[in-house]
C-alpha atoms as a PDB file:
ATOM      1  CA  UNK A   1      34.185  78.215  25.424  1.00  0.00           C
ATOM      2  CA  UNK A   2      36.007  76.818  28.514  1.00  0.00           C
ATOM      3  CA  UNK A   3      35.027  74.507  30.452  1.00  0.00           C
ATOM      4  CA  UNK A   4      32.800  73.878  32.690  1.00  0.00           C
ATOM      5  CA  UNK A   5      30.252  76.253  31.937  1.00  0.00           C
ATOM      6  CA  UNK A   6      26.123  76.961  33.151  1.00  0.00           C
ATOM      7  CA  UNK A   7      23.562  78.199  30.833  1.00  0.00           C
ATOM      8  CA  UNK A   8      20.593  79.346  32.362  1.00  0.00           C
ATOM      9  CA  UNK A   9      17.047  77.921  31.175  1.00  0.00           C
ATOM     10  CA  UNK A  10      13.256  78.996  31.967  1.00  0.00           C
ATOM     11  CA  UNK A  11      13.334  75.411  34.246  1.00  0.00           C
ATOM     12  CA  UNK A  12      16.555  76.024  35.949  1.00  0.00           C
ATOM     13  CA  UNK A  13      20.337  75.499  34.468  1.00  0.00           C
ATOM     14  CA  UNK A  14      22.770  72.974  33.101  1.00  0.00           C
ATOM     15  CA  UNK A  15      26.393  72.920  33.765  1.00  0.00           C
ATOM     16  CA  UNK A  16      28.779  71.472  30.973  1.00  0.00           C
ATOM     17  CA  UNK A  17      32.014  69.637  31.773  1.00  0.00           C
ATOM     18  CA  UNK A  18      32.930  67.995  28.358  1.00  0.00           C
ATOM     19  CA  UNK A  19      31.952  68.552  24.735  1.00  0.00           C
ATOM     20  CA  UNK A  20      33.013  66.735  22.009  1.00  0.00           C
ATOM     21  CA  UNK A  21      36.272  65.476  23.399  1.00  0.00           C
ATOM     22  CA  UNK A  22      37.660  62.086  24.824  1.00  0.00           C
ATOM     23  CA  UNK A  23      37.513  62.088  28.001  1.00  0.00           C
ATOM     24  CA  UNK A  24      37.731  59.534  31.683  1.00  0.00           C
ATOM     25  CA  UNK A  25      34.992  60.021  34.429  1.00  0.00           C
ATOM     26  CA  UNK A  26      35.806  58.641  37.341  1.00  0.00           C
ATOM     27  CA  UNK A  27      34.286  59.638  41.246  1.00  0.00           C
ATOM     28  CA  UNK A  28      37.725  58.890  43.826  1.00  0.00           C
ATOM     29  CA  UNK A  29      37.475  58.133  47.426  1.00  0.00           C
ATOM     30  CA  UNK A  30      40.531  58.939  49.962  1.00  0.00           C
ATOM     31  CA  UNK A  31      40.390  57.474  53.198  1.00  0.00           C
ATOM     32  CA  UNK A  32      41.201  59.904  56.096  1.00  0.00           C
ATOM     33  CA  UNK A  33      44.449  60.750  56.543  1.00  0.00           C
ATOM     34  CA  UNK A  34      45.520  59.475  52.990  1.00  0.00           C
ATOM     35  CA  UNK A  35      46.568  61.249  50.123  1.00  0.00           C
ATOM     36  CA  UNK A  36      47.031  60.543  46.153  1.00  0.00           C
ATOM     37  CA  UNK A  37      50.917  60.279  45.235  1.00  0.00           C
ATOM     38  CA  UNK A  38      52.332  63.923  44.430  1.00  0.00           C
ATOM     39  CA  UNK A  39      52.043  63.494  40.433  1.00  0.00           C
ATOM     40  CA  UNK A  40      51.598  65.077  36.897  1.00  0.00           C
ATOM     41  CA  UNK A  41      50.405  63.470  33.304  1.00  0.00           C
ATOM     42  CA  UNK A  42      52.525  64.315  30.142  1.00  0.00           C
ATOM     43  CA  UNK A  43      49.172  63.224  28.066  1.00  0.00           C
ATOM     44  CA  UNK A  44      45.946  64.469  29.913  1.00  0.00           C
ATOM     45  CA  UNK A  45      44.413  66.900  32.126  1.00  0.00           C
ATOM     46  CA  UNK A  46      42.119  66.478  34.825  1.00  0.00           C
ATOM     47  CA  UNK A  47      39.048  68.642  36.279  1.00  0.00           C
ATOM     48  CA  UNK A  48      38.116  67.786  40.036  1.00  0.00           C
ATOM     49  CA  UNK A  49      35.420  68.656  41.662  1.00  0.00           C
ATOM     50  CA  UNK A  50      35.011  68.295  45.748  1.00  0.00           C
ATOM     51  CA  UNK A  51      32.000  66.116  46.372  1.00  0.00           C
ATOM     52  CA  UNK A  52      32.676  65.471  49.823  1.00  0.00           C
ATOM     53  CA  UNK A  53      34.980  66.530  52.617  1.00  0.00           C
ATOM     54  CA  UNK A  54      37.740  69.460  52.942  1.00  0.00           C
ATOM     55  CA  UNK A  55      40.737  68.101  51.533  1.00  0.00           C
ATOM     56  CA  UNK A  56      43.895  69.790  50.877  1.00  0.00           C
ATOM     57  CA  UNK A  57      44.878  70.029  47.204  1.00  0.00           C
ATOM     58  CA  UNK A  58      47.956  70.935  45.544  1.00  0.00           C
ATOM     59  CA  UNK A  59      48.586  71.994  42.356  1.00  0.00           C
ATOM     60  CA  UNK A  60      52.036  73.506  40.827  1.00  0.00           C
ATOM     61  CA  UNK A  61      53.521  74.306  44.122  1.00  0.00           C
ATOM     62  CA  UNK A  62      50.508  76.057  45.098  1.00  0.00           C
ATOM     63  CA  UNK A  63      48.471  74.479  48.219  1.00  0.00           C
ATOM     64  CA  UNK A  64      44.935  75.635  49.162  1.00  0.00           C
ATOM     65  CA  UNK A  65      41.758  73.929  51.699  1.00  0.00           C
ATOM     66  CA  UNK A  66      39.130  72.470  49.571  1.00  0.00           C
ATOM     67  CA  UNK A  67      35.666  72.227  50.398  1.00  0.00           C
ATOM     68  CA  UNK A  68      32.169  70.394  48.936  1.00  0.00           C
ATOM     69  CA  UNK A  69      31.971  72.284  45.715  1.00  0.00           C
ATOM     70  CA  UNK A  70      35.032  73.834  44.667  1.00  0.00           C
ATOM     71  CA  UNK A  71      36.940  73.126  41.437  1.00  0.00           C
ATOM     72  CA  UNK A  72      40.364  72.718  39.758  1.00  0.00           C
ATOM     73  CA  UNK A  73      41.857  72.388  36.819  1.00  0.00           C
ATOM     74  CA  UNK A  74      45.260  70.466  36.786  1.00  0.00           C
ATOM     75  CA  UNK A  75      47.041  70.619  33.403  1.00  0.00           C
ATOM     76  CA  UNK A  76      48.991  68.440  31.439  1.00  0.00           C
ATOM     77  CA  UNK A  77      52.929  68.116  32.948  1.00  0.00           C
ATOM     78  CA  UNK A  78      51.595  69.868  36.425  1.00  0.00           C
ATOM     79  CA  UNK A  79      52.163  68.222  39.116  1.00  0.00           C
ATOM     80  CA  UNK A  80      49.101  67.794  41.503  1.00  0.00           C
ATOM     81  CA  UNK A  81      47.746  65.808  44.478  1.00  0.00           C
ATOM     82  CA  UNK A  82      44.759  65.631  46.821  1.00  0.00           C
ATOM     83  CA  UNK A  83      44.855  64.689  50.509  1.00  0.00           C
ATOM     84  CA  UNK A  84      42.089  63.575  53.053  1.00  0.00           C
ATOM     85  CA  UNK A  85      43.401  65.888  55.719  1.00  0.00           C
ATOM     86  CA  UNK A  86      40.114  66.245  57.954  1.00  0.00           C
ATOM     87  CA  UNK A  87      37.723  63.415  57.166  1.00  0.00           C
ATOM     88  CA  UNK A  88      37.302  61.057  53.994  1.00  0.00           C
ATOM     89  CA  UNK A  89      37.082  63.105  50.733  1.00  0.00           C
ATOM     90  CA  UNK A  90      35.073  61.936  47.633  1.00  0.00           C
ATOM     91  CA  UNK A  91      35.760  63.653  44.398  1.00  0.00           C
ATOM     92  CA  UNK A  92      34.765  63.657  40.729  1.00  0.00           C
ATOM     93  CA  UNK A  93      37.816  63.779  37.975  1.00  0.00           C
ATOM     94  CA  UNK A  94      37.406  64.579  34.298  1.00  0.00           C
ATOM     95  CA  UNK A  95      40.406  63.403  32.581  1.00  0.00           C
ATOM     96  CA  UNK A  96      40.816  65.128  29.197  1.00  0.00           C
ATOM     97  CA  UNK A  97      42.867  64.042  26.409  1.00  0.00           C
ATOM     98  CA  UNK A  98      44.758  60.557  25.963  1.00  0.00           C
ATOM     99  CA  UNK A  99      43.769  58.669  29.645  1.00  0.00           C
ATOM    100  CA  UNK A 100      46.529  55.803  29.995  1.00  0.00           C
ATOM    101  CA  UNK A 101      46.855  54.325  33.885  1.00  0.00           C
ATOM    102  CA  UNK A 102      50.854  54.116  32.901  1.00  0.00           C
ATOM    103  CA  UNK A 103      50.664  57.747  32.455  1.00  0.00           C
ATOM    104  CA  UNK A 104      51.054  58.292  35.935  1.00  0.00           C
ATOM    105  CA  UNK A 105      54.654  60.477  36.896  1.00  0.00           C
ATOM    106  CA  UNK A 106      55.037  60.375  41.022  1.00  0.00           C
ATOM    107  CA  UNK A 107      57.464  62.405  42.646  1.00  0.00           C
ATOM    108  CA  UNK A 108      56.310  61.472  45.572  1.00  0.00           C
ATOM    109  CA  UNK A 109      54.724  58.764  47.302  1.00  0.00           C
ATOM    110  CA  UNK A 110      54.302  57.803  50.500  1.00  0.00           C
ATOM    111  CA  UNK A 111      53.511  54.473  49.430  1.00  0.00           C
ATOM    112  CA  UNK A 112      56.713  53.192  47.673  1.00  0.00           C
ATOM    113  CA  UNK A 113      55.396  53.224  44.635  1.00  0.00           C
ATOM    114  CA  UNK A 114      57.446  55.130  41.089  1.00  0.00           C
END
């Protein structure tokens, strides 16, 4: 079954992000007018979904306006990036597969970094 999912009980539902697998959890906060480096992972891929704010995402070339709710995938070797265009933006990521910090590959950054 892919993932994430809802099932439907008598009290309500449940939604399902992760079964089974290894995977990193992390919520990520972008200041206004900030963005994440333009980036892909040769080792994971990542789930976001928009807690807060309308920020514009990017994934393979493709750009599109978030909003409180919505949801991406990002593969492995895609490259991908999230930017606080219209306010601060808070997001949850589900990295699945092997999460290493160093496997981080910017080709772009508007901070210097490589």
């Amino acid at each position: 079954m892919d993932k994430p999912f809802s099932i439907k009980r008598p009290w309500g539902e449940f939604r399902e992000y992760a079964e089974n697998e290894p995977v990193t959890v992390k919520t990520i906060f972008i200041k206004d007018g900030e963005s994440l480096s333009l980036q892909y992972h040769e080792h994971r891929g990542e789930f976001w979904h928009i807690l807060k704010g309308t920020p514009e995402v990017t994934i393979g070339g493709e750009k599109v306006m978030a909003k409180a709710g919505d949801e991406f995938e990002t593969p492995p070797n895609v490259e991908h990036r999230i930017a606080a265009v219209g306010g601060d933006v808070e997001f949850l990521e589900i990295a699945r597969g092997q999460f290493d910090e160093k496997d981080i590959v910017r080709t772009e950054d508007k901070y210097g970094r490589t």
